[in-house]
Protein backbone atom coordinates (compact mmCIF):
# COMPACT_ATOMS: atom_id res chain seq x y z
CA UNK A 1 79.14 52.73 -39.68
CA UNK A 2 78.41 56.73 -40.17
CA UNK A 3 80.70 58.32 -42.63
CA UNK A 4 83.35 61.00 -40.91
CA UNK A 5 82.11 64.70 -41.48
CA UNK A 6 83.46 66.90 -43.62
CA UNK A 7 86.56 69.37 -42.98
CA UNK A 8 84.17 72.11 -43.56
CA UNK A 9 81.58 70.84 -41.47
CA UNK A 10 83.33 70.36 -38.93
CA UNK A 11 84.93 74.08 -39.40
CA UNK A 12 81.17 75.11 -39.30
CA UNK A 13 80.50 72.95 -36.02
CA UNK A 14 82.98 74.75 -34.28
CA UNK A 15 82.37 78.15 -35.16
CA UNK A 16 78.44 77.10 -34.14
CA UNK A 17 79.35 76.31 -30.76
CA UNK A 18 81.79 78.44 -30.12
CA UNK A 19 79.12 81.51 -31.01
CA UNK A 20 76.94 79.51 -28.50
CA UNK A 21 78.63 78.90 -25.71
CA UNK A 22 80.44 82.75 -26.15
CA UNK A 23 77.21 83.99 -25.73
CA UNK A 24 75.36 81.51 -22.74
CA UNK A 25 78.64 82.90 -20.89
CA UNK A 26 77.97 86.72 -21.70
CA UNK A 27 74.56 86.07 -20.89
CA UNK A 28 75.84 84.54 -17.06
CA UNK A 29 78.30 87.35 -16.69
CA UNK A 30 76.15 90.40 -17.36
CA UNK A 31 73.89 89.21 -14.86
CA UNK A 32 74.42 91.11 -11.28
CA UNK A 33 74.22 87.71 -9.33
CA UNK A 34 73.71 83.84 -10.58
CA UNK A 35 73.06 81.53 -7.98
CA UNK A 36 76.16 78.51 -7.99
CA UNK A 37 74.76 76.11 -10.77
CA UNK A 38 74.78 78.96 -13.50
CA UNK A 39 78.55 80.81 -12.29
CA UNK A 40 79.65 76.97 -13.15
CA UNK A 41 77.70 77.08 -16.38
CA UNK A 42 79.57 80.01 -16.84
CA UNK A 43 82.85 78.71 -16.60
CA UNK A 44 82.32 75.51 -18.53
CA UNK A 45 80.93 77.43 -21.18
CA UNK A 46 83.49 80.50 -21.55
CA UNK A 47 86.05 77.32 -21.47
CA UNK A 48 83.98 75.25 -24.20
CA UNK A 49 84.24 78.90 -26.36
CA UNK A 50 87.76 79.51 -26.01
CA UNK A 51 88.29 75.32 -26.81
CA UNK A 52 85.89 75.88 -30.19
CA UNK A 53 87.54 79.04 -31.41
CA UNK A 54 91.28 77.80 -30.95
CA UNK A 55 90.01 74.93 -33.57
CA UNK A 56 88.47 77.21 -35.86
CA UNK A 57 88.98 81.21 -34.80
CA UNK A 58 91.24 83.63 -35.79
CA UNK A 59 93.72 85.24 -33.40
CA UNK A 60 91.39 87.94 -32.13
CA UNK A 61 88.29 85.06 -31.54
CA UNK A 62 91.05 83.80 -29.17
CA UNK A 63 91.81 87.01 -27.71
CA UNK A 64 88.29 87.65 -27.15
CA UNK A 65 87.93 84.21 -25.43
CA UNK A 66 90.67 84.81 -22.84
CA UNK A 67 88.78 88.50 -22.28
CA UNK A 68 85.66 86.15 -21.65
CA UNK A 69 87.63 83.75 -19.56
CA UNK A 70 88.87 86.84 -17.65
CA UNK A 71 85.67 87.86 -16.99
CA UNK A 72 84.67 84.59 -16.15
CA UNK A 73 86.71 83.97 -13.74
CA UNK A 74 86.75 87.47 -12.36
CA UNK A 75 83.44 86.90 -11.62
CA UNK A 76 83.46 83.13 -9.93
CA UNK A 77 86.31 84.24 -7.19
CA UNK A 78 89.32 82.35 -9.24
CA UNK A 79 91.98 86.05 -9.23
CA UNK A 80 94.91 83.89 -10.38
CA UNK A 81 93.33 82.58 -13.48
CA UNK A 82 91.37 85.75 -14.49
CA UNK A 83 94.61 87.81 -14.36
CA UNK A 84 95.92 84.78 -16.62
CA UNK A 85 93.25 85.02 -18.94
CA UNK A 86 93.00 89.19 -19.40
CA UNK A 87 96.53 89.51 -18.85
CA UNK A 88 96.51 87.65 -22.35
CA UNK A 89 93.88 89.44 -23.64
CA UNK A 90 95.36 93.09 -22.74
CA UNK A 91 98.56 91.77 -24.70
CA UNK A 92 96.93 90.71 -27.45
CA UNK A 93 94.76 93.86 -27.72
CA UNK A 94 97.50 96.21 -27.20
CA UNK A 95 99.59 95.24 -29.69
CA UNK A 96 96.83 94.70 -32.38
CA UNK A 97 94.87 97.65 -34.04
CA UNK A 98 91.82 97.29 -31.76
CA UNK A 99 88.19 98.83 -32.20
CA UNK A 100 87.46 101.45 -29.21
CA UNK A 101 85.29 98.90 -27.21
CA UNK A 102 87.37 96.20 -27.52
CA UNK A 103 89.80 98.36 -25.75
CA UNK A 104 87.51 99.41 -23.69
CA UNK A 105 86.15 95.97 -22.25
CA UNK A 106 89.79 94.79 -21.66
CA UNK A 107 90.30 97.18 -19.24
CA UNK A 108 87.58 96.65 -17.99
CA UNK A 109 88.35 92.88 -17.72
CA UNK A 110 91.69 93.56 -16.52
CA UNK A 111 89.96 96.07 -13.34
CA UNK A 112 87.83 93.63 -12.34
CA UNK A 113 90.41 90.39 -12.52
CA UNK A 114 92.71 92.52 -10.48
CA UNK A 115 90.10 93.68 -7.86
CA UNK A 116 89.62 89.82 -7.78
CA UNK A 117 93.04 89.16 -7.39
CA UNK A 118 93.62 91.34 -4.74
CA UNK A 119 95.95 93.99 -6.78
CA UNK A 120 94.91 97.17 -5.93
CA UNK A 121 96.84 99.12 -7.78
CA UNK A 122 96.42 96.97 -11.27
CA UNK A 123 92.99 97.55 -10.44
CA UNK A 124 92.52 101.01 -9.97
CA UNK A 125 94.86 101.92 -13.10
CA UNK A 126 92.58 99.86 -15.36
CA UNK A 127 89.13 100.63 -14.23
CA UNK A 128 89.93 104.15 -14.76
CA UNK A 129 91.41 103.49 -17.87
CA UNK A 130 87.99 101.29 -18.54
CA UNK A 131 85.77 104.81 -17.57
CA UNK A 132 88.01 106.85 -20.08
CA UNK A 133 87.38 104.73 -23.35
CA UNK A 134 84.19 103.32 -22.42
CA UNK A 135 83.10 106.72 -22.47
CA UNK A 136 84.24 107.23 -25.85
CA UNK A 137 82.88 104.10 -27.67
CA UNK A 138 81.41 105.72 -30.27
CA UNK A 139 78.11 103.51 -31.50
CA UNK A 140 75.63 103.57 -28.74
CA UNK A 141 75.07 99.95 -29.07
CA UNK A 142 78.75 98.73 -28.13
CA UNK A 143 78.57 101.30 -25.57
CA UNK A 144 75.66 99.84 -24.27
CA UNK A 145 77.15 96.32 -24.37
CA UNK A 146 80.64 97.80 -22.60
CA UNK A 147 78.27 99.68 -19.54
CA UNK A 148 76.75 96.40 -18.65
CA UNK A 149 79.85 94.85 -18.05
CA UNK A 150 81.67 97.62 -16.57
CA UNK A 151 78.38 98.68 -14.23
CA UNK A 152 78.86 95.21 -12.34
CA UNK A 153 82.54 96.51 -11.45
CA UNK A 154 82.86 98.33 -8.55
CA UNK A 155 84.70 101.71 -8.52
CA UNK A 156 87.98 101.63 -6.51
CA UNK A 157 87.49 104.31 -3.51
């Protein structure tokens, strides 16, 4: 019979996967289309993140899952749970002293699970909010990483 693991390997295991399977989403969601088998992916694996970091994250690894999830969702068609998921993430965020894209990407989140949830006016508040910081992130590369997302989102007319 194998011996249990560790506490702290287990610690390590979920940080591991939780990494992993936060970034195989990102990867899905930054892409402008995925055909059905990888927007499934997607989900599983922004759910298998936010599962990892509640076992072994801080409060703003969770945070940053539900953005994901938000995203995530957002993205597959489901408007009820993304506005769950970034509603969360927005309250976390707002409260919390936040770097500028972090605040950034939630609105961004937030537009685009309202655009999916058919809220126009959630939507249109947030993506503009979204333009505004985005456009003030100030190290090129998080503003890179922010535009990616935010490029996929259409702007309300």
């Amino acid at each position: 019979m194998m011996a249990a693991p560790s506490t702290e390997d287990v610690s390590k295991w979920h940080r591991w996967f939780a990494i992993e399977m936060n970034n195989l989403a990102w990867q899905h969601a930054e892409k402008p289309t995925r055909p059905p088998e990888e927007e499934e992916e997607m989900i599983h694996a922004a759910h298998a993140a936010a599962l990892h970091w509640m076992q072994d994250g801080k409060e703003v690894n969770r945070a940053r899952a539900d953005m994901l999830l938000g995203q995530a969702h957002a993205l597959a068609g489901n408007g009820k749970l993304a506005m769950f998921y970034a509603q969360r993430s927005i309250a976390y965020f707002s409260a919390s002293e936040t770097k500028d894209w972090e605040m950034a990407f939630v609105h961004a989140v937030l537009a685009n699970a309202a655009r999916t949830a058919g809220t126009s006016s959630t939507y249109a508040e947030h993506f503009w909010l979204a333009e505004r910081l985005g456009a003030t992130i100030a190290d090129p590369e998080d503003r890179e990483i922010f535009e990616r997302t935010f490029h996929q989102i259409p702007s309300p007319a």
